[in-house]
N, C-alpha and C. Protein backbone atom coordinates (compact mmCIF):
# COMPACT_ATOMS: atom_id res chain seq x y z
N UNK A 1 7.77 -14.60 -16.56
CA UNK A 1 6.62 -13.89 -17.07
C UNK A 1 6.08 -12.98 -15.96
N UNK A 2 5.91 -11.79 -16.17
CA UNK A 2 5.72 -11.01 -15.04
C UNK A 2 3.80 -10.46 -15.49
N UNK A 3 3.24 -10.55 -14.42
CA UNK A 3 1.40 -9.74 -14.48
C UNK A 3 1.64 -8.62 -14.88
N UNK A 4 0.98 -8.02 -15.25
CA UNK A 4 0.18 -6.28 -15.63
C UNK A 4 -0.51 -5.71 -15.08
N UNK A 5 -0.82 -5.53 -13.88
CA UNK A 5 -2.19 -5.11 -12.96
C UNK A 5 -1.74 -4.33 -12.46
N UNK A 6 -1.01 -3.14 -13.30
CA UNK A 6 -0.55 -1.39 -12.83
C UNK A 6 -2.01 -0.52 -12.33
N UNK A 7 -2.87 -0.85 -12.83
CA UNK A 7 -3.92 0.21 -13.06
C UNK A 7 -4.77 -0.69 -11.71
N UNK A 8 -4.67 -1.14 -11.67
CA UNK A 8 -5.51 -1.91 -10.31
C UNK A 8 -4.77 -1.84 -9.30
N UNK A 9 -3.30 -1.78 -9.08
CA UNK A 9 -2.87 -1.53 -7.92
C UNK A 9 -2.59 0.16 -7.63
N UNK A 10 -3.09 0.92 -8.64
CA UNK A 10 -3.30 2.41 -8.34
C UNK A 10 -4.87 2.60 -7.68
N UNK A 11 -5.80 1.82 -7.16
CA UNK A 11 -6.82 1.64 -6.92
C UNK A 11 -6.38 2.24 -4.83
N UNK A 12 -7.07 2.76 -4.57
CA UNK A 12 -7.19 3.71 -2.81
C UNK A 12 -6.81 1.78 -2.57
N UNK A 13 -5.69 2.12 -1.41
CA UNK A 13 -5.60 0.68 -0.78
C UNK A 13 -6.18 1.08 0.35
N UNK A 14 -7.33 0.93 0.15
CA UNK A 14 -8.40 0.61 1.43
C UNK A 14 -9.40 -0.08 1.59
N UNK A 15 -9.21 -1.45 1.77
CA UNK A 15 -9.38 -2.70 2.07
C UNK A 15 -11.25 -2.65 2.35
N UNK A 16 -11.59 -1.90 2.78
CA UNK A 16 -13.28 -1.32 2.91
C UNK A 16 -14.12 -1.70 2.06
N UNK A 17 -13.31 -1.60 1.08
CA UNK A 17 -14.24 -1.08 -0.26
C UNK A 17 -13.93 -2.64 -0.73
N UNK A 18 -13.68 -3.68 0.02
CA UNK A 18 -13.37 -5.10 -1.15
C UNK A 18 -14.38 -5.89 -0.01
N UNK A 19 -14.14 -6.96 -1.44
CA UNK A 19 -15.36 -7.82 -0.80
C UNK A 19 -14.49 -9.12 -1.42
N UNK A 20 -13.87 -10.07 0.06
CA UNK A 20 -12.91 -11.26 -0.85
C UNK A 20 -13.23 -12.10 -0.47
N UNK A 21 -13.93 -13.69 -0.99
CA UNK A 21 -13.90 -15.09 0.01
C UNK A 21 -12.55 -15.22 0.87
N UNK A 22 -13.19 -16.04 1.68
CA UNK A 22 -12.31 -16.35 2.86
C UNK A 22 -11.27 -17.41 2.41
N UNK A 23 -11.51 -18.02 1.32
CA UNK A 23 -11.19 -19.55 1.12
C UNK A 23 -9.98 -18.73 0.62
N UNK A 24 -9.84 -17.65 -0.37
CA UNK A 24 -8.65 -16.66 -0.67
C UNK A 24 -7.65 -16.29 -0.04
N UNK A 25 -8.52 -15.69 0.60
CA UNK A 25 -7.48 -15.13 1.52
C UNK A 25 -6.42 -15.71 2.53
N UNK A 26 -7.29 -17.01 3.12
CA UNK A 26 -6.31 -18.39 3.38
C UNK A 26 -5.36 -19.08 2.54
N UNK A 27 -5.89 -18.68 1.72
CA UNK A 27 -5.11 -19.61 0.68
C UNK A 27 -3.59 -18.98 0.07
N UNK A 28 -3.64 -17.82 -0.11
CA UNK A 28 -2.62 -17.26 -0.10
C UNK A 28 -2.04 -16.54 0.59
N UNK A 29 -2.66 -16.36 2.39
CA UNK A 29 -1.84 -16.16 3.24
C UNK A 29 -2.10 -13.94 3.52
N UNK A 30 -2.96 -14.03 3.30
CA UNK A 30 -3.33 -12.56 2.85
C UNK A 30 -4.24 -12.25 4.37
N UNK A 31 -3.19 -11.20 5.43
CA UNK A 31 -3.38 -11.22 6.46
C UNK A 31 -3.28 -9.34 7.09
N UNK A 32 -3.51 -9.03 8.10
CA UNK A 32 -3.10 -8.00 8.30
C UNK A 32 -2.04 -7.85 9.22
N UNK A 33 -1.20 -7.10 9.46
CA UNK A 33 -0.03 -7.19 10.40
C UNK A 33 -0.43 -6.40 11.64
N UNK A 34 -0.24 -6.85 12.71
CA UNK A 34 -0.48 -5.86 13.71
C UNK A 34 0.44 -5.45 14.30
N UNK A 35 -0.25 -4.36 14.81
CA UNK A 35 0.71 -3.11 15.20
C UNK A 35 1.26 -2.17 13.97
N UNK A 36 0.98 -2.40 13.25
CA UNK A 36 1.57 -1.48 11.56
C UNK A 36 0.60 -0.44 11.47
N UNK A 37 0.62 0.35 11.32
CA UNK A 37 0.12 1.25 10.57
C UNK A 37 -0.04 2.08 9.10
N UNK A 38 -1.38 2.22 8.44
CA UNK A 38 -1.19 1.94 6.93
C UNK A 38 -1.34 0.46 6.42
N UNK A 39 -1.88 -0.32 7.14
CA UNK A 39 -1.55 -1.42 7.03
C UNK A 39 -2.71 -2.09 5.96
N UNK A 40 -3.34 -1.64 5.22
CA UNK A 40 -3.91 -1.67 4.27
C UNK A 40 -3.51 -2.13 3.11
N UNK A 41 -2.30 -1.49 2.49
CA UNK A 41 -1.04 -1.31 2.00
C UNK A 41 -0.30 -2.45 1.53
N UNK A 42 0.03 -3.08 2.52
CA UNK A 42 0.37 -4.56 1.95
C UNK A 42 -0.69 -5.33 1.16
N UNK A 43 -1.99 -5.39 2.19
CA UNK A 43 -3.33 -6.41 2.22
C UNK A 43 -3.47 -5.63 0.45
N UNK A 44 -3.18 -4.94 -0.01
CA UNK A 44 -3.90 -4.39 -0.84
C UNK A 44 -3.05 -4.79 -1.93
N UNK A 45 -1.59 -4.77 -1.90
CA UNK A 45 -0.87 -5.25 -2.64
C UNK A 45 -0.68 -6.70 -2.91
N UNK A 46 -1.19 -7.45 -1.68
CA UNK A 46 -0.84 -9.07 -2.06
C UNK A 46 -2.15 -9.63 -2.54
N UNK A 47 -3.53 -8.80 -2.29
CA UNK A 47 -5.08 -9.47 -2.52
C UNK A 47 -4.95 -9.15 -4.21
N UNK A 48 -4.10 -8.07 -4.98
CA UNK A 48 -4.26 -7.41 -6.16
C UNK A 48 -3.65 -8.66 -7.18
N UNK A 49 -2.03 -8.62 -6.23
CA UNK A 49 -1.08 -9.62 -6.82
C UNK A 49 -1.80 -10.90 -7.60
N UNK A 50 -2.17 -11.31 -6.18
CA UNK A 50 -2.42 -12.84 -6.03
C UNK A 50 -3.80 -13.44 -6.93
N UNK A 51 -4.55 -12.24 -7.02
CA UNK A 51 -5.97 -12.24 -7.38
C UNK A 51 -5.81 -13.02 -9.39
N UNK A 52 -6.62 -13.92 -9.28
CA UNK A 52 -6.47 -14.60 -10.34
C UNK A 52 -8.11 -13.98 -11.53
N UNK A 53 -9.22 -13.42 -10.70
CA UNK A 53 -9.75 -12.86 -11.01
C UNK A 53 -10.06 -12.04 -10.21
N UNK A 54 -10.56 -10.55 -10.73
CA UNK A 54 -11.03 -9.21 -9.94
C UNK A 54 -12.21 -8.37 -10.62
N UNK A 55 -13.61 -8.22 -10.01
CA UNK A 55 -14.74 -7.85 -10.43
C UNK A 55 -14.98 -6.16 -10.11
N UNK A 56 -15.16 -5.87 -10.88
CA UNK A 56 -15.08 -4.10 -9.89
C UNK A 56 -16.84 -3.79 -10.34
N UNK A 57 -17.41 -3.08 -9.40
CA UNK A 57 -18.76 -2.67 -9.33
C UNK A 57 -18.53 -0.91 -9.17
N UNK A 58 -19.26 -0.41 -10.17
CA UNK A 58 -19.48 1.30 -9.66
C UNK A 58 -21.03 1.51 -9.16
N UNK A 59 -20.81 1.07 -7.52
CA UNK A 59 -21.72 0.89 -6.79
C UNK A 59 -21.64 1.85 -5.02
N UNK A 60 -21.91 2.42 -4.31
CA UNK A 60 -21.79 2.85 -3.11
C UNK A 60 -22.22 2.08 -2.54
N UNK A 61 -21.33 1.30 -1.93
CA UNK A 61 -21.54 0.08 -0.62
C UNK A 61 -21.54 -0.04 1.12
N UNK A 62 -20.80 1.32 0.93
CA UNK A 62 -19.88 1.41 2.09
C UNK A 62 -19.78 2.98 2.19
N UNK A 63 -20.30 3.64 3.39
CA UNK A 63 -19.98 5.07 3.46
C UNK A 63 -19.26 5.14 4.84
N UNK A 64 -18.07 5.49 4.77
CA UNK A 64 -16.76 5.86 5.64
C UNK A 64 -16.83 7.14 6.14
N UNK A 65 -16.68 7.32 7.35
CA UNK A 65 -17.23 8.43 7.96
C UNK A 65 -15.38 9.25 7.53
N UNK A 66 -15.33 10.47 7.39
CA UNK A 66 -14.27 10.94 7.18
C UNK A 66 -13.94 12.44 8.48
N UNK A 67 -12.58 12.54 8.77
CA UNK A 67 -12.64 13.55 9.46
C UNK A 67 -12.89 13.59 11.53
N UNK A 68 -12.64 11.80 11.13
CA UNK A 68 -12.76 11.50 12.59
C UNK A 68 -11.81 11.84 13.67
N UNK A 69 -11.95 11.76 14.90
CA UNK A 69 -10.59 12.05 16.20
C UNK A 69 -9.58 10.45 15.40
N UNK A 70 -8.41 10.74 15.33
CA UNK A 70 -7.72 9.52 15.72
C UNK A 70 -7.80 8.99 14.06
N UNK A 71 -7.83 9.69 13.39
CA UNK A 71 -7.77 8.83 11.96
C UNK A 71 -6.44 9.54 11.64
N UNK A 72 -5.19 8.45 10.93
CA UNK A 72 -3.84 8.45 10.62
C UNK A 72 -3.58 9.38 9.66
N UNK A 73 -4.86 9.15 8.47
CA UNK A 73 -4.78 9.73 7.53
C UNK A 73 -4.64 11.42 7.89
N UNK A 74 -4.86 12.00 8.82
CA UNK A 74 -4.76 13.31 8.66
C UNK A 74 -4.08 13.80 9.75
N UNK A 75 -3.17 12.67 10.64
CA UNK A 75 -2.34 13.19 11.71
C UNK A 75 -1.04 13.41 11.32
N UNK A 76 -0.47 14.32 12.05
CA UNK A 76 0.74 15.13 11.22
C UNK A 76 1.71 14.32 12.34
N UNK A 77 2.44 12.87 12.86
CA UNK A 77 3.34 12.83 13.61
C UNK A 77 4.14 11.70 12.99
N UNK A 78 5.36 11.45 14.17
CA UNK A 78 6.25 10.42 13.87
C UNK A 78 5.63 8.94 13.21
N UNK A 79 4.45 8.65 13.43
CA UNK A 79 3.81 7.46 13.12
C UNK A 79 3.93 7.31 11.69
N UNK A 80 3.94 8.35 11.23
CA UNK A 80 4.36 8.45 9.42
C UNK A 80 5.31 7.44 9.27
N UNK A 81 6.45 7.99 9.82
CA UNK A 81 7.54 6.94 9.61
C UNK A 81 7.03 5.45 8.94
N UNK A 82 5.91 4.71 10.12
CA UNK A 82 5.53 3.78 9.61
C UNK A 82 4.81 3.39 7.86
N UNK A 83 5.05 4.32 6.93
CA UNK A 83 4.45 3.91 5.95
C UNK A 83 5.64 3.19 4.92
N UNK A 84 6.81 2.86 5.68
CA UNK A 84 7.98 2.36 5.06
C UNK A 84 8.23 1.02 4.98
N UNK A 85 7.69 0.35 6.48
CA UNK A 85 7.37 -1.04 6.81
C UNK A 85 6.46 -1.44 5.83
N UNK A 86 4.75 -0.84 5.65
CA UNK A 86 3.90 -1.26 4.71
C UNK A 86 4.10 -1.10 2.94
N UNK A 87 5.26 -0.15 2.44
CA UNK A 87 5.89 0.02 1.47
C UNK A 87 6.67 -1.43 1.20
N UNK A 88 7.44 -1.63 1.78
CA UNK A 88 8.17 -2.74 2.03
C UNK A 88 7.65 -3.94 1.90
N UNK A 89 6.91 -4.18 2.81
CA UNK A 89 5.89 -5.05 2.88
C UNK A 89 5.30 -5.54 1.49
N UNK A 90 4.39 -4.48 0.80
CA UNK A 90 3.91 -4.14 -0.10
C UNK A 90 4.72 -4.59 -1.60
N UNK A 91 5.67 -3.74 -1.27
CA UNK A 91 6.91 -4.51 -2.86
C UNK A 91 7.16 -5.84 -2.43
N UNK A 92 7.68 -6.75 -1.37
CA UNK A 92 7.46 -8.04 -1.28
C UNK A 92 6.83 -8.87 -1.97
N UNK A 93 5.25 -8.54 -1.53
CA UNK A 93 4.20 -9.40 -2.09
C UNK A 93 4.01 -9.30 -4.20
N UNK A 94 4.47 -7.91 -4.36
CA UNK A 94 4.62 -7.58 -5.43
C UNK A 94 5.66 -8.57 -6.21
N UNK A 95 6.66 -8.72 -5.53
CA UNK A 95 7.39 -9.34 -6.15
C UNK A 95 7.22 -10.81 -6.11
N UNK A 96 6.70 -11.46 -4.48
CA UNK A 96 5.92 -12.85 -4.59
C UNK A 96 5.72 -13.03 -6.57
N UNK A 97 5.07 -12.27 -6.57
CA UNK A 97 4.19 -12.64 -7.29
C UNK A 97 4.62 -11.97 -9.11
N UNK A 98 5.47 -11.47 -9.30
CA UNK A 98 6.25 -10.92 -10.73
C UNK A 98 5.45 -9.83 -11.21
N UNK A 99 5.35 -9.16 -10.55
CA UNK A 99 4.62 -7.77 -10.58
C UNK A 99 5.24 -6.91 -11.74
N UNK A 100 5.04 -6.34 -12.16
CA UNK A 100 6.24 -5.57 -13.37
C UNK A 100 6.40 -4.15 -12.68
N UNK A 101 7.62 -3.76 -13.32
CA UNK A 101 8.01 -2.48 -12.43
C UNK A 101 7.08 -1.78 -12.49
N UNK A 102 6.67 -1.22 -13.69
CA UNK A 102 5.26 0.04 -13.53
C UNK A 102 4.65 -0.03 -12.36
N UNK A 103 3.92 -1.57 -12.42
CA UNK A 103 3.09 -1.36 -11.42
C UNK A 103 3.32 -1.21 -9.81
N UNK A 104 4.60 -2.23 -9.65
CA UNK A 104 5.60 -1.83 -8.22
C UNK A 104 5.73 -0.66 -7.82
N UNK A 105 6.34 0.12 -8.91
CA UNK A 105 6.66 1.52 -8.44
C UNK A 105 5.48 2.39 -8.29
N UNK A 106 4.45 2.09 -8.15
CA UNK A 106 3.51 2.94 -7.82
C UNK A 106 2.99 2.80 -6.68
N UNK A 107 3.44 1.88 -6.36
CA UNK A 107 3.67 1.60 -4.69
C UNK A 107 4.20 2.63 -4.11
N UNK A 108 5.61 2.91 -4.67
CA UNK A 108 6.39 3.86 -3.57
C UNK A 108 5.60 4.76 -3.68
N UNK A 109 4.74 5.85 -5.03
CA UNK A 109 3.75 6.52 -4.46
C UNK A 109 3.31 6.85 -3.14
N UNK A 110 3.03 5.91 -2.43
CA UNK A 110 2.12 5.95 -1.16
C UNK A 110 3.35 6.90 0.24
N UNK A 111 4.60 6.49 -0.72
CA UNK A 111 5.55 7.54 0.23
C UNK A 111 5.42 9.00 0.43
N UNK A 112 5.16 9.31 -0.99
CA UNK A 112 5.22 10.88 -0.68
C UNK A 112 3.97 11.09 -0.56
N UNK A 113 2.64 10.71 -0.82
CA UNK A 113 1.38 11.46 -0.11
C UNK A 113 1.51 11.25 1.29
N UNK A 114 2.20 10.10 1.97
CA UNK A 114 2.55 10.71 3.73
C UNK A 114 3.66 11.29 3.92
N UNK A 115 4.35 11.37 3.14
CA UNK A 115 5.60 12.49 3.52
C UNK A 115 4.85 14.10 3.58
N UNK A 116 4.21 14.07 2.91
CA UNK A 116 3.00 15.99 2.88
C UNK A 116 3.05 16.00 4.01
N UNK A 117 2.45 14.82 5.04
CA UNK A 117 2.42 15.72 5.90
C UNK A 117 3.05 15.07 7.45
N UNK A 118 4.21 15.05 7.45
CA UNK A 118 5.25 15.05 8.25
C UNK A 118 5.75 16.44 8.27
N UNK A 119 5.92 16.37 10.08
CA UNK A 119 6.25 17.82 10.71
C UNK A 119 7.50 18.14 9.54
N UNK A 120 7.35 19.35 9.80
CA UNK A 120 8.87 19.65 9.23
C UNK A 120 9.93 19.56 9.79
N UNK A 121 9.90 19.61 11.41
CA UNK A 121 11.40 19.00 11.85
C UNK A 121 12.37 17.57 11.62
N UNK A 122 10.96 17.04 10.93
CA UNK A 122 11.48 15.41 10.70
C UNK A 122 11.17 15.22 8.81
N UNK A 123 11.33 16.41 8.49
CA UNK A 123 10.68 15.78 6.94
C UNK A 123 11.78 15.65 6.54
N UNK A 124 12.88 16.28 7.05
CA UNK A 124 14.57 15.64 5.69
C UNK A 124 14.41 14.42 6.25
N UNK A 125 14.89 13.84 7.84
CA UNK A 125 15.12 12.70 7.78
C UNK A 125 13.76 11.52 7.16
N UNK A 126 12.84 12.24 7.24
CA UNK A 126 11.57 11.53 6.00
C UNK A 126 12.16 10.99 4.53
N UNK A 127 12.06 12.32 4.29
CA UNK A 127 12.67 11.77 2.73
C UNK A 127 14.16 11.85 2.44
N UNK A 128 14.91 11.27 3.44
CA UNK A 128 16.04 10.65 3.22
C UNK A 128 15.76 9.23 3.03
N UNK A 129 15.20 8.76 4.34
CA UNK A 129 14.84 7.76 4.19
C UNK A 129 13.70 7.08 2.97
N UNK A 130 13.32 8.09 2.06
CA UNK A 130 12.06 7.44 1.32
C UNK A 130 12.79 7.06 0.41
N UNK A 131 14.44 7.99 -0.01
CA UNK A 131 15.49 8.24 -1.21
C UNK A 131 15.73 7.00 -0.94
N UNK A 132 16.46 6.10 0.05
CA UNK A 132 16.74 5.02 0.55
C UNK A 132 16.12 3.96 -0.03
N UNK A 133 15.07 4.06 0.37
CA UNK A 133 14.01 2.87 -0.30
C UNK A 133 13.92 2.77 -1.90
N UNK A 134 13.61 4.16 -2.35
CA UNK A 134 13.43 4.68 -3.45
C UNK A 134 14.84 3.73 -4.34
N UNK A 135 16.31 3.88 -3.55
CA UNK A 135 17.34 3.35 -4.28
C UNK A 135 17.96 2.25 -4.43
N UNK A 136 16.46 1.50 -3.75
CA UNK A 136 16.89 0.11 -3.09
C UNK A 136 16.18 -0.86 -3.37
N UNK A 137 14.87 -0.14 -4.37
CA UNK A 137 13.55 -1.12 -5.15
C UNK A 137 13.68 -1.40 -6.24
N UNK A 138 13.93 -2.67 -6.50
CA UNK A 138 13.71 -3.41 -7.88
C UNK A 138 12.86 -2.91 -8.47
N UNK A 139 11.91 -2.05 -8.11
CA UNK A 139 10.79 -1.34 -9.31
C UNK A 139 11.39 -0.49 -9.58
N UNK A 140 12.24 0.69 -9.37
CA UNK A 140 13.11 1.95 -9.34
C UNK A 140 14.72 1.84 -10.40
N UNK A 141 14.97 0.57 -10.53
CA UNK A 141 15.97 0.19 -11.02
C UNK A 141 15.91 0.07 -12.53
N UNK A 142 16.55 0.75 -13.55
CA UNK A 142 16.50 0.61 -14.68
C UNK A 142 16.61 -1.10 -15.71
């Protein structure tokens, strides 16, 4: 029997905006990886998975300063690369847990909004490697 929670794992995986007991997050092992980058990504995919209930509020809780020195989101370098590990990562927990393809594959999503903006000297070997993944995910597979 596989979950349905396509439309919730299209939700910004940015961990900011949640509010989870602790007793949860222990409990199913829902951690951040260090040294990863993007690392949201997973946390976002296994808290969605795993989540037996999920409350959503259309509330402003949290104002995120945008446009800072040193934020990933808008640096153009090799560190991109890293959004393959948290992809990875990400379909894992998906699958932990019998995720259905729809919603898996919207995971790989998160490839090509950082592939935009990888230099161009490195964007074939970018999306060679995204084709790779892309041909290698049980969500992608007919």
């Amino acid at each position: 029997m596989s979950k349905k929670p396509p439309l919730l794992l299209r939700l910004e995986p940015n961990v900011n905006t949640r509010a989870m007991r602790r007793e949860f997050m222990l409990a199913e092992g829902i951690n951040f990886k260090r040294d990863l980058i993007f690392e949201d990504l997973p946390a976002h995919a296994h808290e969605i998975a795993a989540a037996r209930r999920i409350g959503l509020i259309n509330e402003t809780g949290y104002h995120y300063r945008i446009n800072r020195p040193g934020k990933i989101t808008r640096e153009r370098s090799l560190r991109r690369f890293h959004i393959f590990t948290s992809v990875n990562l990400a379909i894992q927990y998906a699958g932990q847990y019998s995720i259905d393809k729809e919603a898996g594959a919207w995971l790989l999503n998160m490839i090509i909004w950082c592939g935009e903006n990888v230099l161009l000297p490195h964007r074939l070997k970018f999306f060679e490697q995204a084709c790779e993944l892309y041909v290698c995910s049980p969500h992608t597979r007919g």
